[in-house]
N, C-alpha and C. Protein backbone atom coordinates (compact mmCIF):
# COMPACT_ATOMS: atom_id res chain seq x y z
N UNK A 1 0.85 -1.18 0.00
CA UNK A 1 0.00 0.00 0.00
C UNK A 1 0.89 1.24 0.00
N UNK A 2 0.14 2.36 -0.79
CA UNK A 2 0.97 3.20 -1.09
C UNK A 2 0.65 4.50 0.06
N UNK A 3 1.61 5.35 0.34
CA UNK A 3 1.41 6.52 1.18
C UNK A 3 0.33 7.64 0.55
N UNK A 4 -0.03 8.76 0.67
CA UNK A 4 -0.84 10.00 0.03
C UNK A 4 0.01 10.88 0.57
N UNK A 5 0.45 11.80 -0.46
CA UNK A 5 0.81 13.32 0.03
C UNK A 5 -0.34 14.27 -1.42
N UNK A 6 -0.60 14.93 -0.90
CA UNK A 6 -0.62 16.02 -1.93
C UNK A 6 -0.81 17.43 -1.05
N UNK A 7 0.07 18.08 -1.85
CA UNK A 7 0.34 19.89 -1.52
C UNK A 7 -1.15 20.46 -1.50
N UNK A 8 -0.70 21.08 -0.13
CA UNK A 8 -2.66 22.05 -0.52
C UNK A 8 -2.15 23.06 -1.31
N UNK A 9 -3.37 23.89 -1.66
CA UNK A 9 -2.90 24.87 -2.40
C UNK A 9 -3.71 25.53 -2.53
N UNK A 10 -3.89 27.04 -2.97
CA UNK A 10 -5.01 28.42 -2.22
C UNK A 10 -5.06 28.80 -4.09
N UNK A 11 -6.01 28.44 -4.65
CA UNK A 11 -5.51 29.06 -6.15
C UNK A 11 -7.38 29.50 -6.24
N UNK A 12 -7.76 28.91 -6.99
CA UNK A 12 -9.39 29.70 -6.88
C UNK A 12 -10.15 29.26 -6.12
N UNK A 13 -9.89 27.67 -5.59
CA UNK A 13 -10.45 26.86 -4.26
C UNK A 13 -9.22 26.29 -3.67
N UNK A 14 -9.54 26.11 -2.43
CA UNK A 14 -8.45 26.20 -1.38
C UNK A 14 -8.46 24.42 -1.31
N UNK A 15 -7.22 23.83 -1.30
CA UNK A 15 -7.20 22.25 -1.10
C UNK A 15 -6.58 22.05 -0.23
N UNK A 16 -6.84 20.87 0.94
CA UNK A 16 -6.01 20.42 1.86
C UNK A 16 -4.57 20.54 1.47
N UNK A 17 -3.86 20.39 2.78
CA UNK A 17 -2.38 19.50 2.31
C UNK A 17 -3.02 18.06 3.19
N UNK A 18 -2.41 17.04 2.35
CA UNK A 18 -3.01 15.46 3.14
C UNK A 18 -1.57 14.80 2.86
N UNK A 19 -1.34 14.15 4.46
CA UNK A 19 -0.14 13.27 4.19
C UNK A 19 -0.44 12.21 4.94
N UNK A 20 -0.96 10.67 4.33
CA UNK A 20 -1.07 9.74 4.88
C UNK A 20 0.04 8.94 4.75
N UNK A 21 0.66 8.24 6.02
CA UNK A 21 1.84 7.54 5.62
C UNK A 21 1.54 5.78 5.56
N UNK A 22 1.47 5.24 4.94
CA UNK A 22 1.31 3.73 5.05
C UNK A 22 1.88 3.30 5.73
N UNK A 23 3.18 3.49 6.35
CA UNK A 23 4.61 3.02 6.94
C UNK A 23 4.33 3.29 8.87
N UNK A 24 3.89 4.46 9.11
CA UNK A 24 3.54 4.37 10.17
C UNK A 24 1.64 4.69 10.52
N UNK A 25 1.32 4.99 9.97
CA UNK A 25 -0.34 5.09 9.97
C UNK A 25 -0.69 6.37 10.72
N UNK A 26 -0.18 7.35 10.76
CA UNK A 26 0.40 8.41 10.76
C UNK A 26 -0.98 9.75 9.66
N UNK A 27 -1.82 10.09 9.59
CA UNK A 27 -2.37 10.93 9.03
C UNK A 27 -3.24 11.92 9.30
N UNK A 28 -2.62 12.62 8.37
CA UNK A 28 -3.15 14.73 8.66
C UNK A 28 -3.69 15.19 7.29
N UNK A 29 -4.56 15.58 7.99
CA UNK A 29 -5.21 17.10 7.15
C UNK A 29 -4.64 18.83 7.69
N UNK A 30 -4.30 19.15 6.71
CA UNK A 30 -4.03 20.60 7.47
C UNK A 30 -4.13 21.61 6.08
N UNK A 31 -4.42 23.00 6.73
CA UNK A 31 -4.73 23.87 5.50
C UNK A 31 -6.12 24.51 5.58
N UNK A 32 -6.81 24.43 4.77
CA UNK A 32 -7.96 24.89 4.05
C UNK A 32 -8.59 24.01 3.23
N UNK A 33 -9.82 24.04 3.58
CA UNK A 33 -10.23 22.61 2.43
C UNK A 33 -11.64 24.02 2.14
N UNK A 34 -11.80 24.42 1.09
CA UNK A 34 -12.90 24.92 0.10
C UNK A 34 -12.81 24.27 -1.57
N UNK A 35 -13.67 23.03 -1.47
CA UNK A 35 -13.07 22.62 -2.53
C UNK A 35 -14.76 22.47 -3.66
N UNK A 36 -14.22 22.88 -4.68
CA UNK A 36 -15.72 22.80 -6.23
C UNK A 36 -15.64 21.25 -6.16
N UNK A 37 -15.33 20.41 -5.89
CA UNK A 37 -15.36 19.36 -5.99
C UNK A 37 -15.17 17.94 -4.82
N UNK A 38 -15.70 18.70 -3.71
CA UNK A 38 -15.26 17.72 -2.44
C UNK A 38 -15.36 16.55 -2.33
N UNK A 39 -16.26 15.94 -3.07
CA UNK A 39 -16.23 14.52 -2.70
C UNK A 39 -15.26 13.31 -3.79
N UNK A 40 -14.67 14.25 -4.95
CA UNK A 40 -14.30 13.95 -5.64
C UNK A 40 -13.01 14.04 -5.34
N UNK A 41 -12.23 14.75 -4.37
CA UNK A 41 -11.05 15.13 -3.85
C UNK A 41 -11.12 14.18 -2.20
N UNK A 42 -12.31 13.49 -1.86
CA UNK A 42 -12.07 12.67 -1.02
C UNK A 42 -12.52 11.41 -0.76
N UNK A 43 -12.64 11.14 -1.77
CA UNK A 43 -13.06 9.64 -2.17
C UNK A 43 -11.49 9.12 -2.51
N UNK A 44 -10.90 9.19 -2.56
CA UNK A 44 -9.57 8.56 -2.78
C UNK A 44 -8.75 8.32 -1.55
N UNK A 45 -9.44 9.51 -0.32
CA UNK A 45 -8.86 9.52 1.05
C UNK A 45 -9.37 8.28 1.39
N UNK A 46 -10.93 8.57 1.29
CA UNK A 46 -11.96 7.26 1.72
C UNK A 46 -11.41 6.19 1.82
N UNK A 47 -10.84 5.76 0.60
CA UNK A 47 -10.91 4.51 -0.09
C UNK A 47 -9.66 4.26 0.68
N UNK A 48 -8.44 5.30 0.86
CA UNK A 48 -7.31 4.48 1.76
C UNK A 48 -7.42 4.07 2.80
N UNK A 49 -8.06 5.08 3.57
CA UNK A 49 -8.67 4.79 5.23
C UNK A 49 -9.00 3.44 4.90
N UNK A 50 -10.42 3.13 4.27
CA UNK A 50 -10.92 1.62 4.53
C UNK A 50 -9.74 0.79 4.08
N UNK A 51 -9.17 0.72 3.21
CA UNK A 51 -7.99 0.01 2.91
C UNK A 51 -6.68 -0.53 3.95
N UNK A 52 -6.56 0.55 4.54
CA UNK A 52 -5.32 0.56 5.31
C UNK A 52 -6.21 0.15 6.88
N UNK A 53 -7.53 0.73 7.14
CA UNK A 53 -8.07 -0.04 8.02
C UNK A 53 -8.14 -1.48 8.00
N UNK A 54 -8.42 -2.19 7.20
CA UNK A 54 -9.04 -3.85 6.69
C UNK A 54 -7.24 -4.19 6.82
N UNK A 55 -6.23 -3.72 6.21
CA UNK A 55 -5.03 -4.56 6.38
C UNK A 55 -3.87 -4.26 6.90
N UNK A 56 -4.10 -3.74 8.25
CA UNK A 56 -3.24 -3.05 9.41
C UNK A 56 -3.10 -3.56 10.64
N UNK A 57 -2.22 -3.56 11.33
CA UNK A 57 -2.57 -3.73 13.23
C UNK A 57 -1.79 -2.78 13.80
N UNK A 58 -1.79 -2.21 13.15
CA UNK A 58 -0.88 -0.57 13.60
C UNK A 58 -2.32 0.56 14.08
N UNK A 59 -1.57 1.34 15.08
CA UNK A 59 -2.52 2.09 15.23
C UNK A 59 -2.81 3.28 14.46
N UNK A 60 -3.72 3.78 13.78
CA UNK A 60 -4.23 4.94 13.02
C UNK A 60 -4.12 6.29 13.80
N UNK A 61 -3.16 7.22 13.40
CA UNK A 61 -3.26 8.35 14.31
C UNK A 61 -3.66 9.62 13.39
N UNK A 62 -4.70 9.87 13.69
CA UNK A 62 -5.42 11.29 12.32
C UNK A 62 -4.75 12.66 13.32
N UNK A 63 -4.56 13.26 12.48
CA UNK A 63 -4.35 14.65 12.94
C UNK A 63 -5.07 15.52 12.05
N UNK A 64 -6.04 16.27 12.73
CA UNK A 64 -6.88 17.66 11.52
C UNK A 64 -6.28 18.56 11.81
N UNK A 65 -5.32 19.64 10.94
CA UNK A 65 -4.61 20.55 11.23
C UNK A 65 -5.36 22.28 10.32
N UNK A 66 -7.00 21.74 10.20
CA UNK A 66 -7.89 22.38 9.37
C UNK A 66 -8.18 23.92 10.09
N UNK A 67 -7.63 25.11 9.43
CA UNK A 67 -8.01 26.08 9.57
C UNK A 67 -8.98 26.71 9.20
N UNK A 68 -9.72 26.05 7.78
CA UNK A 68 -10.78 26.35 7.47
C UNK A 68 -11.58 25.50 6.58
N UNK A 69 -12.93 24.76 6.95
CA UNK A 69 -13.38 24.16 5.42
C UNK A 69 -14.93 24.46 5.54
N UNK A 70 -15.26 23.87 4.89
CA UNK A 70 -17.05 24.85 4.04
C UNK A 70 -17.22 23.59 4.61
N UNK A 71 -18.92 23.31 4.35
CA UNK A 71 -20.07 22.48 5.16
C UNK A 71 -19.76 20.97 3.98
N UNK A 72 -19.34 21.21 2.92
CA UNK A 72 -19.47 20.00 1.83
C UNK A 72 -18.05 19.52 2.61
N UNK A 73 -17.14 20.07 2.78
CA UNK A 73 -15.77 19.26 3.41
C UNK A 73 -16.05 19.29 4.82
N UNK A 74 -17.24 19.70 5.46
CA UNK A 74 -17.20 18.55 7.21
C UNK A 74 -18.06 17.52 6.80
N UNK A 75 -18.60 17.90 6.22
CA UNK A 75 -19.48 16.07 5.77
C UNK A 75 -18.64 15.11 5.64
N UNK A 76 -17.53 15.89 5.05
CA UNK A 76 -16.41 14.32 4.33
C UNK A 76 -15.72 14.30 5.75
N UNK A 77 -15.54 15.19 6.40
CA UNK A 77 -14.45 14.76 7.83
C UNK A 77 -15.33 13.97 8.75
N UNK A 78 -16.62 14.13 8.86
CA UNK A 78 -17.64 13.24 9.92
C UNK A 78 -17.44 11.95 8.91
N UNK A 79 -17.51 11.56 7.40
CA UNK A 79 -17.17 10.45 7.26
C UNK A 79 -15.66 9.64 7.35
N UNK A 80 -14.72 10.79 7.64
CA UNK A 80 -13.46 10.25 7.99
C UNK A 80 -13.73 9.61 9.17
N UNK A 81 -14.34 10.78 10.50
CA UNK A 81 -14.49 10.44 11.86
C UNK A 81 -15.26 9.15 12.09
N UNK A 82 -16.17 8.78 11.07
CA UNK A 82 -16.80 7.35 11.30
C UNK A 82 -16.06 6.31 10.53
N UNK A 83 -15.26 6.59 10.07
CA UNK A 83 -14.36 5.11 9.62
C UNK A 83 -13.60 4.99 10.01
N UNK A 84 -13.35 5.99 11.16
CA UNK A 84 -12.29 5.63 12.00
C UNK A 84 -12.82 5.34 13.29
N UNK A 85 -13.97 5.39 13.68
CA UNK A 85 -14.87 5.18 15.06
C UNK A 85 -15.24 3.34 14.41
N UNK A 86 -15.49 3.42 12.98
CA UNK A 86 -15.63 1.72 12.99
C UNK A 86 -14.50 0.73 12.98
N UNK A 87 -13.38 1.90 12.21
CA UNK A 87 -12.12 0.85 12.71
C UNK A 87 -11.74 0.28 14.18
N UNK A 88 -11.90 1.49 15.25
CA UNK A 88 -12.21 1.23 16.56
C UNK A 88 -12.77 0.24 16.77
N UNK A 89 -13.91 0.52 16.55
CA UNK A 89 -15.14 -0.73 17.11
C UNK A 89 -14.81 -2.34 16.27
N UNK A 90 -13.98 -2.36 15.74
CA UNK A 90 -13.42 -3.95 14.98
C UNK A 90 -12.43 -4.38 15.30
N UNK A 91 -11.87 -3.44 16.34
CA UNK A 91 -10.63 -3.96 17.32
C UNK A 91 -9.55 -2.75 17.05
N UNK A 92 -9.36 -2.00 16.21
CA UNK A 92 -8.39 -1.57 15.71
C UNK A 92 -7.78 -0.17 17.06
N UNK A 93 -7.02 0.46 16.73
CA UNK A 93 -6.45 1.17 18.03
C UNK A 93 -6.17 2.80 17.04
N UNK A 94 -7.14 3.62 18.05
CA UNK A 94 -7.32 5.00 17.04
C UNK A 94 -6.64 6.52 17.85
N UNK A 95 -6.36 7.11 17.77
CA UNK A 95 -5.67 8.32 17.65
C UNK A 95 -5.95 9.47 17.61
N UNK A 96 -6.94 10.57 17.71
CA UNK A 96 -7.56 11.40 16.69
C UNK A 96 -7.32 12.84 17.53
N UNK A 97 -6.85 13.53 16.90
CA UNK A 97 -6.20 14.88 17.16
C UNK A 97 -6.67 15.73 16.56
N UNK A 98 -7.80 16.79 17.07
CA UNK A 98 -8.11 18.21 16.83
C UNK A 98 -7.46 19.26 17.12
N UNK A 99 -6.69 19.92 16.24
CA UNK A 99 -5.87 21.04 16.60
C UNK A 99 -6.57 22.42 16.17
N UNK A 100 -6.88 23.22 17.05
CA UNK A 100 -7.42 24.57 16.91
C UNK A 100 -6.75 26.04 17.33
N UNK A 101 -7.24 26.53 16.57
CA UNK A 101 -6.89 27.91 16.58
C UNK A 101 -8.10 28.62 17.78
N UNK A 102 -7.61 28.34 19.29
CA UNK A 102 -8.27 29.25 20.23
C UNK A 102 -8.57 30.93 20.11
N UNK A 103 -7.74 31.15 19.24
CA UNK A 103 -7.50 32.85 18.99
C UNK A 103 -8.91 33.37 17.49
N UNK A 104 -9.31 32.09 17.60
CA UNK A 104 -10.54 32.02 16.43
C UNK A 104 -11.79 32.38 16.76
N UNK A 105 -12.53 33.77 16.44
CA UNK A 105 -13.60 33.68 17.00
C UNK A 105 -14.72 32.73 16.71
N UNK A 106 -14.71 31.77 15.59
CA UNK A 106 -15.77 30.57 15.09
C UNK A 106 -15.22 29.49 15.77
N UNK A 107 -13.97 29.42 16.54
CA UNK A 107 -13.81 28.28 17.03
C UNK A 107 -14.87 27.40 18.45
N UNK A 108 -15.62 28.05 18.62
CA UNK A 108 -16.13 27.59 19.53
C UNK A 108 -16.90 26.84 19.16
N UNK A 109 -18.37 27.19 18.06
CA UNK A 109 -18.81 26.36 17.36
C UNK A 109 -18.20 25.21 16.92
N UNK A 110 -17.03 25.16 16.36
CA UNK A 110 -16.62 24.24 15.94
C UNK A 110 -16.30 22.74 16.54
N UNK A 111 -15.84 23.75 18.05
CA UNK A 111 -15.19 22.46 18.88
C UNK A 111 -16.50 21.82 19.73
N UNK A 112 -17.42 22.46 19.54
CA UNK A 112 -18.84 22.55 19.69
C UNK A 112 -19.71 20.92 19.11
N UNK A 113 -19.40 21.23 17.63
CA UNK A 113 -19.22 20.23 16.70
C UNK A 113 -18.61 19.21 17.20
N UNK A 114 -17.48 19.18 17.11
CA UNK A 114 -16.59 18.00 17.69
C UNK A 114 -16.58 17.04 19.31
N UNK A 115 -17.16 18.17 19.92
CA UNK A 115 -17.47 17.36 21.03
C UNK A 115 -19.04 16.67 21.14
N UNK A 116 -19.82 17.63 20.32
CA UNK A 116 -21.37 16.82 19.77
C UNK A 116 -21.01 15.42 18.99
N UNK A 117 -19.87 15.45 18.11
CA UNK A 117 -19.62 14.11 17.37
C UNK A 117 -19.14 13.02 18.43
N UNK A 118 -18.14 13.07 19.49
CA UNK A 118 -17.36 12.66 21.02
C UNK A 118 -19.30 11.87 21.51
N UNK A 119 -19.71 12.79 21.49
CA UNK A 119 -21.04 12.37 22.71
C UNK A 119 -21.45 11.67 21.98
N UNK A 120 -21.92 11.46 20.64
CA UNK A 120 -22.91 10.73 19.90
C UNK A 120 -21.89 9.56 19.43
N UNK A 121 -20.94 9.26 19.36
CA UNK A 121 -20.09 8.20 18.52
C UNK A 121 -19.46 7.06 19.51
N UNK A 122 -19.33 8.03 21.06
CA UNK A 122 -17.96 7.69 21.99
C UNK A 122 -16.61 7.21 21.22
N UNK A 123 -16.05 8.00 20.16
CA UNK A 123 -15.37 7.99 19.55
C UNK A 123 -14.06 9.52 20.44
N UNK A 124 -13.27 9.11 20.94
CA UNK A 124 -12.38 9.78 21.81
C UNK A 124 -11.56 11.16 20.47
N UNK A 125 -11.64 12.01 20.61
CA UNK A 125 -11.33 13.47 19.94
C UNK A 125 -10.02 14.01 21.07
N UNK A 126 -9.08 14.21 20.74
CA UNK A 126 -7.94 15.11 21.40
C UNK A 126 -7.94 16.69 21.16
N UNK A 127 -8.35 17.40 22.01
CA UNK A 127 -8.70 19.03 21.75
C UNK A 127 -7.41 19.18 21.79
N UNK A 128 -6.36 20.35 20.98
CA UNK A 128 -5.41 20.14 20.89
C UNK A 128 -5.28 21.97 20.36
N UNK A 129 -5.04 22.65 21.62
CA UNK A 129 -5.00 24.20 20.94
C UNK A 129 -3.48 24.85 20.23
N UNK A 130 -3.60 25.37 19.37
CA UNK A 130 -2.43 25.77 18.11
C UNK A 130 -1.87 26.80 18.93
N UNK A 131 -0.84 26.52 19.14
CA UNK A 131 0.05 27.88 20.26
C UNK A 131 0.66 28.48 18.77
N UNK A 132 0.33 30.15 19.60
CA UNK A 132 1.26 30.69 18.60
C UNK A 132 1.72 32.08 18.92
């Protein structure tokens, strides 16, 4: 199985940077995700997650390093967050790191979000504030 990198990049829609490593199971989102095409830019994530879920015993460690994404790219991160709450629940050993910008005035909502997903999943979230 192969690793994922691709460069984000801010050009007329804003794209993650994504670096999944196959080698240690090791993966981040960070950047900006505003994307004309979101599900089409994460269906390929999809497809590794379940992949590398089904033939791993390593533990999965996600890191969201997301400063900003639109409502079509949290849909795709609540379906990251549940394929990784089912890898959990099939034995697997999960990781999951929210890093925020406290100095954000929308951040509250957000983490808002994330701890509404924590209550409804019991899927464990690491609040993780961005010093700077």
């Amino acid at each position: 199985m192969k690793s994922i990198f691709i460069q984000g990049s801010h050009e007329s829609y804003f794209i993650p940077t994504v670096n999944f490593s196959a080698e240690t199971g090791i993966c981040e989102l960070s950047g900006e995700s505003y994307l004309e095409e979101t599900i089409k830019f994460y269906t390929p994530l999809f497809n590794w997650i379940k992949e590398y879920s089904l033939n791993t015993e390593n533990t999965i460690q996600f890191n969201f390093k997301l400063t900003y994404f639109n409502t079509s790219s949290s849909k795709c991160i609540v379906d990251i967050l549940n394929m990784l709450k089912k890898f959990q629940d099939t034995g697997g050993n999960v990781n999951v790191y929210w890093h925020y910008d406290n100095n954000d005035e929308d951040v509250e909502e957000e983490l808002e979000e994330v701890e509404d997903f924590m209550d409804e999943t019991g899927l464990t979230i690491n609040l993780v504030p961005i010093k700077k």
